[in-house]
N, C-alpha and C. Protein backbone atom coordinates (compact mmCIF):
# COMPACT_ATOMS: atom_id res chain seq x y z
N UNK A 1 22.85 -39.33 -7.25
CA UNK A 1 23.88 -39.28 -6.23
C UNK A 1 24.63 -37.95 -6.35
N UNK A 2 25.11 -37.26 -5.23
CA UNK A 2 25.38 -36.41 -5.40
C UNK A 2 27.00 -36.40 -5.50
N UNK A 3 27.78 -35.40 -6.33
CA UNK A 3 29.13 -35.36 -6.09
C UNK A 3 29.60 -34.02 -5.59
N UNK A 4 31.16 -33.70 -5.66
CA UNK A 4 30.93 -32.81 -4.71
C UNK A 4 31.16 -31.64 -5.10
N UNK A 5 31.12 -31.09 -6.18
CA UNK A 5 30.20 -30.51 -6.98
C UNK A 5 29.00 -29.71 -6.63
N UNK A 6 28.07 -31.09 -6.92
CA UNK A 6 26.58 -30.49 -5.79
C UNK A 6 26.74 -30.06 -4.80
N UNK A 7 27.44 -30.80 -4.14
CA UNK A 7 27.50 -30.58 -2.14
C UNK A 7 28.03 -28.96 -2.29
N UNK A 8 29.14 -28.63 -2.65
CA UNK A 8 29.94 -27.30 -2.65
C UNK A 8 28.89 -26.49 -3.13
N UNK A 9 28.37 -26.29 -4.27
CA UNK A 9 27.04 -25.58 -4.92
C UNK A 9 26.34 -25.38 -3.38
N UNK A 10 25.56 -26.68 -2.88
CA UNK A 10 24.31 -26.82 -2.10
C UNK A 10 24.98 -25.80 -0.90
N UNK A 11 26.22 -25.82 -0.61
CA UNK A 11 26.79 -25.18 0.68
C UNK A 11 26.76 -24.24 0.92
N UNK A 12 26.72 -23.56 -0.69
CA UNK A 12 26.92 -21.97 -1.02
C UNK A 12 25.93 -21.46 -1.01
N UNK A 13 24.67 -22.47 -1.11
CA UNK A 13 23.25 -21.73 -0.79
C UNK A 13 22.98 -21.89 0.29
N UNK A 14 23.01 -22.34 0.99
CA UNK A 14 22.97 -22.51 2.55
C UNK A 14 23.96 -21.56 3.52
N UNK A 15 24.70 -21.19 2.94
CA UNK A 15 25.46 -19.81 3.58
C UNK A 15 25.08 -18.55 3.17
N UNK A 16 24.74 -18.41 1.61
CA UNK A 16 23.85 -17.35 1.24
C UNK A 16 22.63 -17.04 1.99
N UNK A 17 21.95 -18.29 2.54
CA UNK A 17 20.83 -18.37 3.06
C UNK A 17 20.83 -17.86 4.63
N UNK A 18 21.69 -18.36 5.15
CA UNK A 18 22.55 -17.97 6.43
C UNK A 18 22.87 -16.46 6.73
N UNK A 19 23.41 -15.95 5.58
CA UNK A 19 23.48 -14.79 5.42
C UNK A 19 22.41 -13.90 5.79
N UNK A 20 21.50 -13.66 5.20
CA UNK A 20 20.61 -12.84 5.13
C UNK A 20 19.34 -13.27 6.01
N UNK A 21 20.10 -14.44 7.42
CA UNK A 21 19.55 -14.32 8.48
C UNK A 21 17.89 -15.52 8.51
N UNK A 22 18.35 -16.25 7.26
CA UNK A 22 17.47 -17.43 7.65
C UNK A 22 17.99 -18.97 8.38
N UNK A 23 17.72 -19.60 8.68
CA UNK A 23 17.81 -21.05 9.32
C UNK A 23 17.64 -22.12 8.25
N UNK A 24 18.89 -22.39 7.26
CA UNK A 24 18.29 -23.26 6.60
C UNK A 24 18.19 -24.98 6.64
N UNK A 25 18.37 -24.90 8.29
CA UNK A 25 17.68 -26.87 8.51
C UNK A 25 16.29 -26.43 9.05
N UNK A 26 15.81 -25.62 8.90
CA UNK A 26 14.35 -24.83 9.46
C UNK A 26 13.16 -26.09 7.56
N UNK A 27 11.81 -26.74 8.66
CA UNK A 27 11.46 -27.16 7.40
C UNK A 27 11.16 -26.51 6.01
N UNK A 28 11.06 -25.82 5.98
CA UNK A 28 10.63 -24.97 4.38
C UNK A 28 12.00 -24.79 3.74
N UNK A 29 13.12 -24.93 4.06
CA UNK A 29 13.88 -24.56 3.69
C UNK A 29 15.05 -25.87 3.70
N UNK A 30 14.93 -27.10 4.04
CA UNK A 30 15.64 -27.85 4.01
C UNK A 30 16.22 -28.38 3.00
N UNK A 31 15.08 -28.87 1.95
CA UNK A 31 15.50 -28.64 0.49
C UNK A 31 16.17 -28.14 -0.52
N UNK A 32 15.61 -26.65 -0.11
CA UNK A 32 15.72 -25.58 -0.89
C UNK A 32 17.32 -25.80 -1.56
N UNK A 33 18.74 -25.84 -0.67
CA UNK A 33 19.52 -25.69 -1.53
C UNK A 33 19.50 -26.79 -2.68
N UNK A 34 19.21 -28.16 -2.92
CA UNK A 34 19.08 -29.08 -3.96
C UNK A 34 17.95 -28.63 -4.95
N UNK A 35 16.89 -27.99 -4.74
CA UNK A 35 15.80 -27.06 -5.64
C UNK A 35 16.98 -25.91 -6.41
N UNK A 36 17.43 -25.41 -5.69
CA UNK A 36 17.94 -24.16 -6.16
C UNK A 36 19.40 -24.74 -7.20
N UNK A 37 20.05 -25.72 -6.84
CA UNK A 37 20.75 -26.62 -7.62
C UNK A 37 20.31 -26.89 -9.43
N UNK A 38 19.45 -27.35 -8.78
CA UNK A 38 18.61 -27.66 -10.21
C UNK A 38 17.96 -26.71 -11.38
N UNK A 39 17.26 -25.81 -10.38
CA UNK A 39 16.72 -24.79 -10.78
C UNK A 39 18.06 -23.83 -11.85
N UNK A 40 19.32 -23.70 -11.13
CA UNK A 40 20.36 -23.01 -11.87
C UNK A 40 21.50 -23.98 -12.91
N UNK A 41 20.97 -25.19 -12.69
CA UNK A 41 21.55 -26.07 -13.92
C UNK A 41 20.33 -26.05 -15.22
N UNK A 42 19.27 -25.83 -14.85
CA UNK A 42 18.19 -25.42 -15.91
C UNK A 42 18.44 -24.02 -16.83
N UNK A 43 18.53 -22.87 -15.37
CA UNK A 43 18.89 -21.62 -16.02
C UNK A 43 19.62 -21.30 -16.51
N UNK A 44 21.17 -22.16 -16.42
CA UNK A 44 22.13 -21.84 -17.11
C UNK A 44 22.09 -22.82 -17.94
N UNK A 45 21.69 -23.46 -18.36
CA UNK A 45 22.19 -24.65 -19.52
C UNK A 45 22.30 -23.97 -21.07
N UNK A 46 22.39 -22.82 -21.38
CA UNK A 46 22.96 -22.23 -22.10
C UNK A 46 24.47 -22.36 -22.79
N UNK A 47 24.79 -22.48 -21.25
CA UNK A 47 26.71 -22.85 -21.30
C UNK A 47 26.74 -24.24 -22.42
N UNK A 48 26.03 -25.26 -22.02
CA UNK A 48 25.70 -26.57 -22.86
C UNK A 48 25.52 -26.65 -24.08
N UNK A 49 25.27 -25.84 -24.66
CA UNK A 49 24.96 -25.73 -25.94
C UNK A 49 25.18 -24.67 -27.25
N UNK A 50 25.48 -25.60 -28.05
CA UNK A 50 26.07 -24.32 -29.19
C UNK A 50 25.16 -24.25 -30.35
N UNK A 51 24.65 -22.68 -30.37
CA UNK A 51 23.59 -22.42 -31.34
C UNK A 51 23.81 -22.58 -32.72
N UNK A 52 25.45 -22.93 -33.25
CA UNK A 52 25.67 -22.61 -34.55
C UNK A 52 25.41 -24.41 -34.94
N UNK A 53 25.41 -25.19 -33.87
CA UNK A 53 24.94 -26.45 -34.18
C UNK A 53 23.77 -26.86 -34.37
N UNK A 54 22.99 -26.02 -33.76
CA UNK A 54 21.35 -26.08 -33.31
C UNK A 54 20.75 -25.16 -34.77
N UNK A 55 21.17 -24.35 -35.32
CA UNK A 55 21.05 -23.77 -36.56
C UNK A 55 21.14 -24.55 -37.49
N UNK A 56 22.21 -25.26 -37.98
CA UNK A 56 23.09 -26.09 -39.00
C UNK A 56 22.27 -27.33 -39.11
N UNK A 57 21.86 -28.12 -37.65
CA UNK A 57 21.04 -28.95 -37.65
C UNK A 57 19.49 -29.11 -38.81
N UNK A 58 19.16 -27.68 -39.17
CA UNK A 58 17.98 -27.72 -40.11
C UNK A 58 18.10 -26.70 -41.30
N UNK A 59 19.06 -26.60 -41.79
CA UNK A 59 18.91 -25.92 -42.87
C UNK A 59 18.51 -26.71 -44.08
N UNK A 60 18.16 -25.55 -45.03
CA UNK A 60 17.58 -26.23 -46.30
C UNK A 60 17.53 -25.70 -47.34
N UNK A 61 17.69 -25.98 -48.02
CA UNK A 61 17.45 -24.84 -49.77
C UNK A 61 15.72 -24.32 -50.23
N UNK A 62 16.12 -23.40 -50.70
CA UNK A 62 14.88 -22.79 -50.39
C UNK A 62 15.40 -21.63 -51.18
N UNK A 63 14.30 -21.39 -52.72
CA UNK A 63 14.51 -20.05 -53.38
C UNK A 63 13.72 -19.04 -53.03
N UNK A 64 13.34 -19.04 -51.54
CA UNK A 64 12.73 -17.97 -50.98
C UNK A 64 13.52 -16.69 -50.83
N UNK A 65 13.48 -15.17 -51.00
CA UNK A 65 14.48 -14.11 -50.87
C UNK A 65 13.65 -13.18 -49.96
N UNK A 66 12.60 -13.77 -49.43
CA UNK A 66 11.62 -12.68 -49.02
C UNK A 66 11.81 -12.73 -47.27
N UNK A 67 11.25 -11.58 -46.53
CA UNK A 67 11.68 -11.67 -45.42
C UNK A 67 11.18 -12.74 -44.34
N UNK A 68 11.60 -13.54 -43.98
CA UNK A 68 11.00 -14.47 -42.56
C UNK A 68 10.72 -13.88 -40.90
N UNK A 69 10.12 -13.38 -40.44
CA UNK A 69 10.20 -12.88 -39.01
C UNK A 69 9.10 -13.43 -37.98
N UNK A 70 10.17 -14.10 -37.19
CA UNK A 70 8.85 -14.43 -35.98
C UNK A 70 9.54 -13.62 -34.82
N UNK A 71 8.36 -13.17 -34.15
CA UNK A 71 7.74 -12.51 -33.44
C UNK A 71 7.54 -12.78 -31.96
N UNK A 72 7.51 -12.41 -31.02
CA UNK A 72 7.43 -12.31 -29.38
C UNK A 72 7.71 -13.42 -29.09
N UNK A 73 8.71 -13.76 -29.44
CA UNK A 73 9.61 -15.30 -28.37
C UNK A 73 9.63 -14.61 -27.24
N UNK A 74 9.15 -15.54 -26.34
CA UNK A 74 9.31 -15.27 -24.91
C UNK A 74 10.64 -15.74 -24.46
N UNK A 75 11.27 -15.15 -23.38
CA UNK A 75 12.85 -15.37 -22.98
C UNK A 75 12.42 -14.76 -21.33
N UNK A 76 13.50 -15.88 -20.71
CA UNK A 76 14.04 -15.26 -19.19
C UNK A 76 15.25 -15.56 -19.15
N UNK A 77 16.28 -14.33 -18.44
CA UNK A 77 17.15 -14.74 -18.34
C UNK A 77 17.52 -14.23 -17.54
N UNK A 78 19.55 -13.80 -17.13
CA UNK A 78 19.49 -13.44 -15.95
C UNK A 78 20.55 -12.28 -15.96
N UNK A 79 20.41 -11.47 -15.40
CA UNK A 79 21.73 -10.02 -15.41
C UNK A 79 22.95 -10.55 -14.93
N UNK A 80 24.03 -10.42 -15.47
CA UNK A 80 24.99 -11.05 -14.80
C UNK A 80 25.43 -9.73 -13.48
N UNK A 81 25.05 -8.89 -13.73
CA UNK A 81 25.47 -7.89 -12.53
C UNK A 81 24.72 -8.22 -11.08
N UNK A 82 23.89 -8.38 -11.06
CA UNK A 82 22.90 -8.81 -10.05
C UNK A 82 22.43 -10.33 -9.64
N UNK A 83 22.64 -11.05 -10.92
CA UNK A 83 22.11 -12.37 -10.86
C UNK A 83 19.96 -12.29 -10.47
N UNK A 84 19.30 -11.36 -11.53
CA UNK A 84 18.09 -11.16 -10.75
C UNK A 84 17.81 -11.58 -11.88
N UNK A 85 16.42 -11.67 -12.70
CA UNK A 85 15.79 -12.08 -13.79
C UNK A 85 15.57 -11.11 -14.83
N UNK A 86 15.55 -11.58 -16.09
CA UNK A 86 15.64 -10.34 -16.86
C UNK A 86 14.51 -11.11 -17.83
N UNK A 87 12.54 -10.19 -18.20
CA UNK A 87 11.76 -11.04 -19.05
C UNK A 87 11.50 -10.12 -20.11
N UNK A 88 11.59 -11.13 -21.24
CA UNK A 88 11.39 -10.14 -22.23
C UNK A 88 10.66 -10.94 -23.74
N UNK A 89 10.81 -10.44 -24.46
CA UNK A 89 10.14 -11.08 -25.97
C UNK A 89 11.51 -10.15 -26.85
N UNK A 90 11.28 -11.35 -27.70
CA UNK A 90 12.21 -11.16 -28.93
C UNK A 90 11.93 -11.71 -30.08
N UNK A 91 12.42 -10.25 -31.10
CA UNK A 91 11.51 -10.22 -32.42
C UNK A 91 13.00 -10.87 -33.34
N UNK A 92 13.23 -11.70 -34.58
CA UNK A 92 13.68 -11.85 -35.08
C UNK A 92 13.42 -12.13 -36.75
N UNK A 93 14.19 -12.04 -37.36
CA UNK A 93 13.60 -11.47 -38.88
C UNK A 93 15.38 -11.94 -39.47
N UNK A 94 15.34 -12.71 -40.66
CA UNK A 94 16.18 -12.97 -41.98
C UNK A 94 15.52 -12.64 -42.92
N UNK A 95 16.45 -12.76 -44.13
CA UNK A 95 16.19 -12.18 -45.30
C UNK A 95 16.92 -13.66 -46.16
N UNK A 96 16.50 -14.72 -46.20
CA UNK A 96 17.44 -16.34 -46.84
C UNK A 96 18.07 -16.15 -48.39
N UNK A 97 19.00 -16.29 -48.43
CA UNK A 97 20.08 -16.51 -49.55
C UNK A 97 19.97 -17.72 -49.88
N UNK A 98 19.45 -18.36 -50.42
CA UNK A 98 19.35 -19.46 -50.85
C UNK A 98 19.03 -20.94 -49.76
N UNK A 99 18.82 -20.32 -48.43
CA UNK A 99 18.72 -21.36 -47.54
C UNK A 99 17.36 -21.04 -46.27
N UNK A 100 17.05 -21.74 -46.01
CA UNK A 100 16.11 -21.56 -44.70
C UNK A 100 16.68 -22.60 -43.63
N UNK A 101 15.92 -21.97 -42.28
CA UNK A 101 16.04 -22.90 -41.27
C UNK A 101 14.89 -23.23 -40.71
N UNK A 102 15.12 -23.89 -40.04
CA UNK A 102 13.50 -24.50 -39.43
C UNK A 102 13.05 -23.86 -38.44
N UNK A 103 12.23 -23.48 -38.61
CA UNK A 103 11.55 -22.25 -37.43
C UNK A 103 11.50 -22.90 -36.05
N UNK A 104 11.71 -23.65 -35.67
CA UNK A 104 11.83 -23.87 -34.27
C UNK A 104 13.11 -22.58 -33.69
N UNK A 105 14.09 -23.30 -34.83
CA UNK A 105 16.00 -23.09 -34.02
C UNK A 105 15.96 -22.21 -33.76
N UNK A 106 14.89 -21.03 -34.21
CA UNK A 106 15.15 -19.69 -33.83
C UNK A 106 15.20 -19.25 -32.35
N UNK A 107 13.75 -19.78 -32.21
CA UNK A 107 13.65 -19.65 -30.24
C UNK A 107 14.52 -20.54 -29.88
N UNK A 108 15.03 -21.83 -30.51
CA UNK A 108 16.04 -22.38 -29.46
C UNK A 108 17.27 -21.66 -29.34
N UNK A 109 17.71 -20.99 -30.18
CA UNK A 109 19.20 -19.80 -30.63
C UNK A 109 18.46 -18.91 -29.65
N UNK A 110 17.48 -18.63 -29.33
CA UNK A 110 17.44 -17.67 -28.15
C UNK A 110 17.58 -18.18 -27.09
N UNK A 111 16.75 -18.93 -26.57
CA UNK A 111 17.18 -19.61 -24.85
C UNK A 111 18.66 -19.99 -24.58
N UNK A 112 19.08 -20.51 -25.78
CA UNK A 112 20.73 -20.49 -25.62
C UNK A 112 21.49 -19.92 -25.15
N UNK A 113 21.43 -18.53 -25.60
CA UNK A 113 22.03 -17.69 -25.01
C UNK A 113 21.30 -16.49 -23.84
N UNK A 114 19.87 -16.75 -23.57
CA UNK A 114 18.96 -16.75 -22.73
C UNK A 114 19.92 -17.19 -21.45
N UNK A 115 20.15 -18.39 -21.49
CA UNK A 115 19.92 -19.24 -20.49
C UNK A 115 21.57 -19.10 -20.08
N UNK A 116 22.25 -17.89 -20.26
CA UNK A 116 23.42 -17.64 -19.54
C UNK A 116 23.42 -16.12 -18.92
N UNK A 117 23.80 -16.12 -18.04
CA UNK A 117 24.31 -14.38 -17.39
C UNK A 117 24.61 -13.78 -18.22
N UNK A 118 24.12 -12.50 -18.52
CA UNK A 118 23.64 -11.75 -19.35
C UNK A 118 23.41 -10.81 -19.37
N UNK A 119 24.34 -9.65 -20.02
CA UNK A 119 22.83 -8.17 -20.42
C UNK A 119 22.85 -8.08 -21.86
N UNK A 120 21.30 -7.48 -21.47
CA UNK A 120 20.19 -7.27 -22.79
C UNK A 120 21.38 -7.06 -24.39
N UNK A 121 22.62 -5.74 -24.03
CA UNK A 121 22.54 -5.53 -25.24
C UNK A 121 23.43 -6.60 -26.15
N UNK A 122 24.12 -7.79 -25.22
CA UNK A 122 24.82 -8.87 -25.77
C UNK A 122 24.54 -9.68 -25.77
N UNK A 123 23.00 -10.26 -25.28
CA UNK A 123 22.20 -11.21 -25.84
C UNK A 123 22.06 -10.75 -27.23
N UNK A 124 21.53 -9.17 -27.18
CA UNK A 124 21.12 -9.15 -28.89
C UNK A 124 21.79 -9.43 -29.79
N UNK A 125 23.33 -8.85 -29.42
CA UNK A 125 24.07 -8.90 -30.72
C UNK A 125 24.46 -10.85 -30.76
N UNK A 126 24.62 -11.31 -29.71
CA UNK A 126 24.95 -12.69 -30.01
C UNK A 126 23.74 -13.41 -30.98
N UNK A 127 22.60 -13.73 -30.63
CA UNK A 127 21.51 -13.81 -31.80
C UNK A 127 21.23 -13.76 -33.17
N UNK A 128 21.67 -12.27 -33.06
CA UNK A 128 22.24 -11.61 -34.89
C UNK A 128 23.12 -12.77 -35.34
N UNK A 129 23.94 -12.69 -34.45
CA UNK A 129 25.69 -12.84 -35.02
C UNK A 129 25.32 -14.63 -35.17
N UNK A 130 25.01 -15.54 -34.87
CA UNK A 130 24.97 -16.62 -34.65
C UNK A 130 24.03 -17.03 -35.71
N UNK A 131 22.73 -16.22 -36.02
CA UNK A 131 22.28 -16.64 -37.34
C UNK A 131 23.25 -15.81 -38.35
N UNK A 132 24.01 -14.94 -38.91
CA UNK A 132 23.97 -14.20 -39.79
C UNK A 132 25.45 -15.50 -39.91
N UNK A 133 25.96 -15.85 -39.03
CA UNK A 133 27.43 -17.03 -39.39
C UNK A 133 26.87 -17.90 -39.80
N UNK A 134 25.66 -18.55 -39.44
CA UNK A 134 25.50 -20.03 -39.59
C UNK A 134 24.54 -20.08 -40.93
N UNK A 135 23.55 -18.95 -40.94
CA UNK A 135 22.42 -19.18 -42.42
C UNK A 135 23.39 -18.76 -43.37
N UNK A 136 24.23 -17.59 -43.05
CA UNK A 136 24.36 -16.59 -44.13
C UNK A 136 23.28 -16.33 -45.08
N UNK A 137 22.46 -15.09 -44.15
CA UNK A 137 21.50 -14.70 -45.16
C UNK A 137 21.61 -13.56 -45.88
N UNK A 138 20.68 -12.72 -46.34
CA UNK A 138 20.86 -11.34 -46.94
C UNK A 138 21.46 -10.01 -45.73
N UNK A 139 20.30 -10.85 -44.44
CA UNK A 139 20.30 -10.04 -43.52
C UNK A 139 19.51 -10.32 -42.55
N UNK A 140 20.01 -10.03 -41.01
CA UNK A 140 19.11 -10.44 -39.90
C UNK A 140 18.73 -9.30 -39.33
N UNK A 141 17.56 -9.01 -38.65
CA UNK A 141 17.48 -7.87 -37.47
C UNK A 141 16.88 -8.55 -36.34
N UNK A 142 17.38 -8.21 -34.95
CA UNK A 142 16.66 -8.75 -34.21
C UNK A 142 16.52 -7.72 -32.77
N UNK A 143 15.23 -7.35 -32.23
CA UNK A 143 15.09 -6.61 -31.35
C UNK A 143 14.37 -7.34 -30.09
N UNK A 144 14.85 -6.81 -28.99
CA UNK A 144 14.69 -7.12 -28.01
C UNK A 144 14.10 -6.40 -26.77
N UNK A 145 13.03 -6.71 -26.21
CA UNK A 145 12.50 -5.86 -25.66
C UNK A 145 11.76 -6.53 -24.15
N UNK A 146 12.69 -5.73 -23.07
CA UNK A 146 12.66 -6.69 -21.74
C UNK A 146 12.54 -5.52 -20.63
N UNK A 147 11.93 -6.16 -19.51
CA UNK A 147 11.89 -6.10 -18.21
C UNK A 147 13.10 -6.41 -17.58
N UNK A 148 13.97 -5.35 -16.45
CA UNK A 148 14.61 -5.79 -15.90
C UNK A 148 14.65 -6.03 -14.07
N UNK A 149 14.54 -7.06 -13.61
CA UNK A 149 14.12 -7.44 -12.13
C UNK A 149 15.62 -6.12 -11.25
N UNK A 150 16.71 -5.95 -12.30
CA UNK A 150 17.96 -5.54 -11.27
C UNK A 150 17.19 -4.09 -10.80
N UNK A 151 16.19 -3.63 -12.31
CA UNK A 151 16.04 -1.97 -12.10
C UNK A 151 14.53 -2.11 -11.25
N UNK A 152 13.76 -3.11 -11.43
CA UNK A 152 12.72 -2.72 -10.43
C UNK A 152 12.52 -4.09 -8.96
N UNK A 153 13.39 -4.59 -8.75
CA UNK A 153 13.49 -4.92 -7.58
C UNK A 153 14.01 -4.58 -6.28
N UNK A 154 14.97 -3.72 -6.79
CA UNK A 154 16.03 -2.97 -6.24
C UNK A 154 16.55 -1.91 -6.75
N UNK A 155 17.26 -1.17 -6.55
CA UNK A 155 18.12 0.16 -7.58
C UNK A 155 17.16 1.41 -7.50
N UNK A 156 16.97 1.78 -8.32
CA UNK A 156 16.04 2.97 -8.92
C UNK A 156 14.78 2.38 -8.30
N UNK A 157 14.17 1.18 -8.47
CA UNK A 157 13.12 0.32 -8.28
C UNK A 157 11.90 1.45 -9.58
N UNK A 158 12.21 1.04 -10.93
CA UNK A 158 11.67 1.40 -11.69
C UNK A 158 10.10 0.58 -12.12
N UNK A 159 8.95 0.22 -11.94
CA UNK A 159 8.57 -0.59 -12.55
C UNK A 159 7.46 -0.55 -13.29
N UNK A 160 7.69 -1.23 -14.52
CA UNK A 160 7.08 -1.35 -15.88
C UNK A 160 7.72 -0.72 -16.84
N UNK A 161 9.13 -0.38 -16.84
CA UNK A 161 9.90 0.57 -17.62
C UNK A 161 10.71 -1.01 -18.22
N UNK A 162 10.33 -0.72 -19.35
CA UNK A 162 11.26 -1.67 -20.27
C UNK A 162 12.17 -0.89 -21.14
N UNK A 163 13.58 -1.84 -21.52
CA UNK A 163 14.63 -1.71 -22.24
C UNK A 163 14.32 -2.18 -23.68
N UNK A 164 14.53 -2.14 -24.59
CA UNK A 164 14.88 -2.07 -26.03
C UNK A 164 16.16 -1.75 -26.75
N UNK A 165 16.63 -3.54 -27.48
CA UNK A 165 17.87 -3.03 -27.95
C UNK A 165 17.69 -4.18 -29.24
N UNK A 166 18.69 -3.56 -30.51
CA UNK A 166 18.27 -4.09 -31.51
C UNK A 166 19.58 -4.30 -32.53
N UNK A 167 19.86 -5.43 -33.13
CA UNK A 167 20.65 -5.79 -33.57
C UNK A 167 20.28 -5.72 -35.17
N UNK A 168 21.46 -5.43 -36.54
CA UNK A 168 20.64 -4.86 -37.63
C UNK A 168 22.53 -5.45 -37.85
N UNK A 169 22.06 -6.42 -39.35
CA UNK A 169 23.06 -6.78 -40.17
C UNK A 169 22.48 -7.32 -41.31
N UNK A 170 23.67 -6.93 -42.07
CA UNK A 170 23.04 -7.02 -43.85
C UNK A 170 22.52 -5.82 -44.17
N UNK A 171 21.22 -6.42 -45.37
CA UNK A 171 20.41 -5.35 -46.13
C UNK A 171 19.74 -4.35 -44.53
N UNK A 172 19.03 -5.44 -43.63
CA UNK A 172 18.72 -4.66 -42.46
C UNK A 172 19.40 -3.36 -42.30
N UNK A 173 20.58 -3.41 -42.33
CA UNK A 173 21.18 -2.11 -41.54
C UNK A 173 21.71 -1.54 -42.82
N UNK A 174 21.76 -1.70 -43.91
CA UNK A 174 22.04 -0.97 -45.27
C UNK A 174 20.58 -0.19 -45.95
N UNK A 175 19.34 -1.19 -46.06
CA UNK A 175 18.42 -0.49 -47.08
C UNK A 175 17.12 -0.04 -46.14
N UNK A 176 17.00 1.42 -46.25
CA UNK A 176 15.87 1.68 -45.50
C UNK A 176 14.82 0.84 -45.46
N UNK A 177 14.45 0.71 -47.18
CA UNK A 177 12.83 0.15 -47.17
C UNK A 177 12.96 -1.37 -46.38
N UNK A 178 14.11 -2.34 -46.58
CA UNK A 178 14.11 -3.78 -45.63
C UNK A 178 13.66 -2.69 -44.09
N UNK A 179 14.72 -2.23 -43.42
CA UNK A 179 14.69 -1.84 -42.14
C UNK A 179 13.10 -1.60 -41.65
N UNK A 180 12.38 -0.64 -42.63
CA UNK A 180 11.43 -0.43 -42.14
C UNK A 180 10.09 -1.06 -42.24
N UNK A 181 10.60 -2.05 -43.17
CA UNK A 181 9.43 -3.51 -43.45
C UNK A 181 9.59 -4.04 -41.87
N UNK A 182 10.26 -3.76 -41.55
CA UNK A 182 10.77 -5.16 -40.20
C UNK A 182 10.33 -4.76 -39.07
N UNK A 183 10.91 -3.16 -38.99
CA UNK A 183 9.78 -2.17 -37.99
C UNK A 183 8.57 -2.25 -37.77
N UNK A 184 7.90 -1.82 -39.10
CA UNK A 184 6.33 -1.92 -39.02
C UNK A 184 5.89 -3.56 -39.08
N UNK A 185 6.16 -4.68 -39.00
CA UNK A 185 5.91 -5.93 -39.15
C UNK A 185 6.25 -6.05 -37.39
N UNK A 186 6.93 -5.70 -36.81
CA UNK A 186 6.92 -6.19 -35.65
C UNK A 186 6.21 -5.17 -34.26
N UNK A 187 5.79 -3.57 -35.11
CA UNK A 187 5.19 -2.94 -34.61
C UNK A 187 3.53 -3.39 -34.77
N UNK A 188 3.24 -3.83 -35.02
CA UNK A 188 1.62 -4.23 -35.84
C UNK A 188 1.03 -5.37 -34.91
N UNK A 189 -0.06 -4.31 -34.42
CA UNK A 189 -0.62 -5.62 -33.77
C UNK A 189 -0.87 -6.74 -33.92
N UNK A 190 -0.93 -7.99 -32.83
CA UNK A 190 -0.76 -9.12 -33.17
C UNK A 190 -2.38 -9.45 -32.86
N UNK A 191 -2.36 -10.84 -33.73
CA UNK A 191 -3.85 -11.22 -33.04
C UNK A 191 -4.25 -12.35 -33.89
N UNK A 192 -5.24 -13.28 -33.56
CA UNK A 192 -4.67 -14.92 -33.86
C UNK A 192 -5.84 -14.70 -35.49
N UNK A 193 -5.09 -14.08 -36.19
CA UNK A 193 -4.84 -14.42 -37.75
C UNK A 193 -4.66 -15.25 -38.02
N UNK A 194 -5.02 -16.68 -38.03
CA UNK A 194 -3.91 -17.55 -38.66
C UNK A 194 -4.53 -18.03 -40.19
């Protein structure tokens, strides 16, 4: 059932829609504002959720000191300047102090903050910052490396030009040799090693 809430949302797409000169009781489009409803309670559900809970949820002891890094999480999210899509992969890497987490939370600590309006370079640092509060490890780095729909849909209309931005706390951003373990580990081709 809808409240009015939805209805106000659904209205605003239907005038957006209006706008830019479509008919939206036209059939293809009758729907659309309750699709598009949904579709942006999906994309944002970021707002919903707090990563330092979603972290905390699986920690564990663990006399591991050595580095952990997974590799090309896929992410979409969205520019808050434009509201257009922003796709990218993201590399993330700790260094555990006496604790681990469960390798899921990692990609879920990304869509989290994925899944709100956004640019690239404060997704990154939120990521860092959200594991380096909640594990407290030696050290996190996490780089990010995306497509942006604002620069090649429109604007400049750049396309295939990706952004890169990278977040570095702890030993990461103190000891060369960590930094550049993490570099070449996420520079290195991938390929189903397992």
């Amino acid at each position: 059932m809808f409240d009015s809430k939805d209805t106000k949302f659904e209205n605003a797409v239907k005038t957006m829609m209006t706008h830019v000169g479509e008919d939206p009781t036209r059939e293809g489009l009758e729907k659309t504002p309750a699709r598009v409803r949904k579709a942006y309670e999906f994309m944002y559900g970021g707002y919903n959720e707090n990563p330092k809970e979603i972290l905390s949820s699986a920690l564990f002891t663990s006399s591991n000191d050595e580095m952990v890094l997974i590799k090309d999480i896929e992410f979409y999210s969205t520019c808050e300047h434009h509201l257009l899509p922003i796709i990218g992969r993201v590399h993330v890497a700790y260094i555990p102090d006496g604790k681990v987490v469960g390798l899921s939370k990692i990609p879920r600590v990304v869509d989290v903050f994925a899944r709100r309006m956004q640019i690239q370079e404060q997704l990154t640092e939120q990521i860092a910052d959200a594991i380096m509060e909640t594990i407290a490890p030696k050290g996190v780095a996490v780089v990010v490396v995306a497509r942006h729909m604002c620069m090649e849909m429109r604007g400049v209309e750049k396309i295939n030009s990706t952004t890169t931005s990278s977040a570095l706390r702890g030993l990461f951003k103190k000891d060369e040799k960590t930094r550049s373990e993490f570099f070449s580990l996420i520079n290195s081709p991938t390929g189903t090693r397992y």
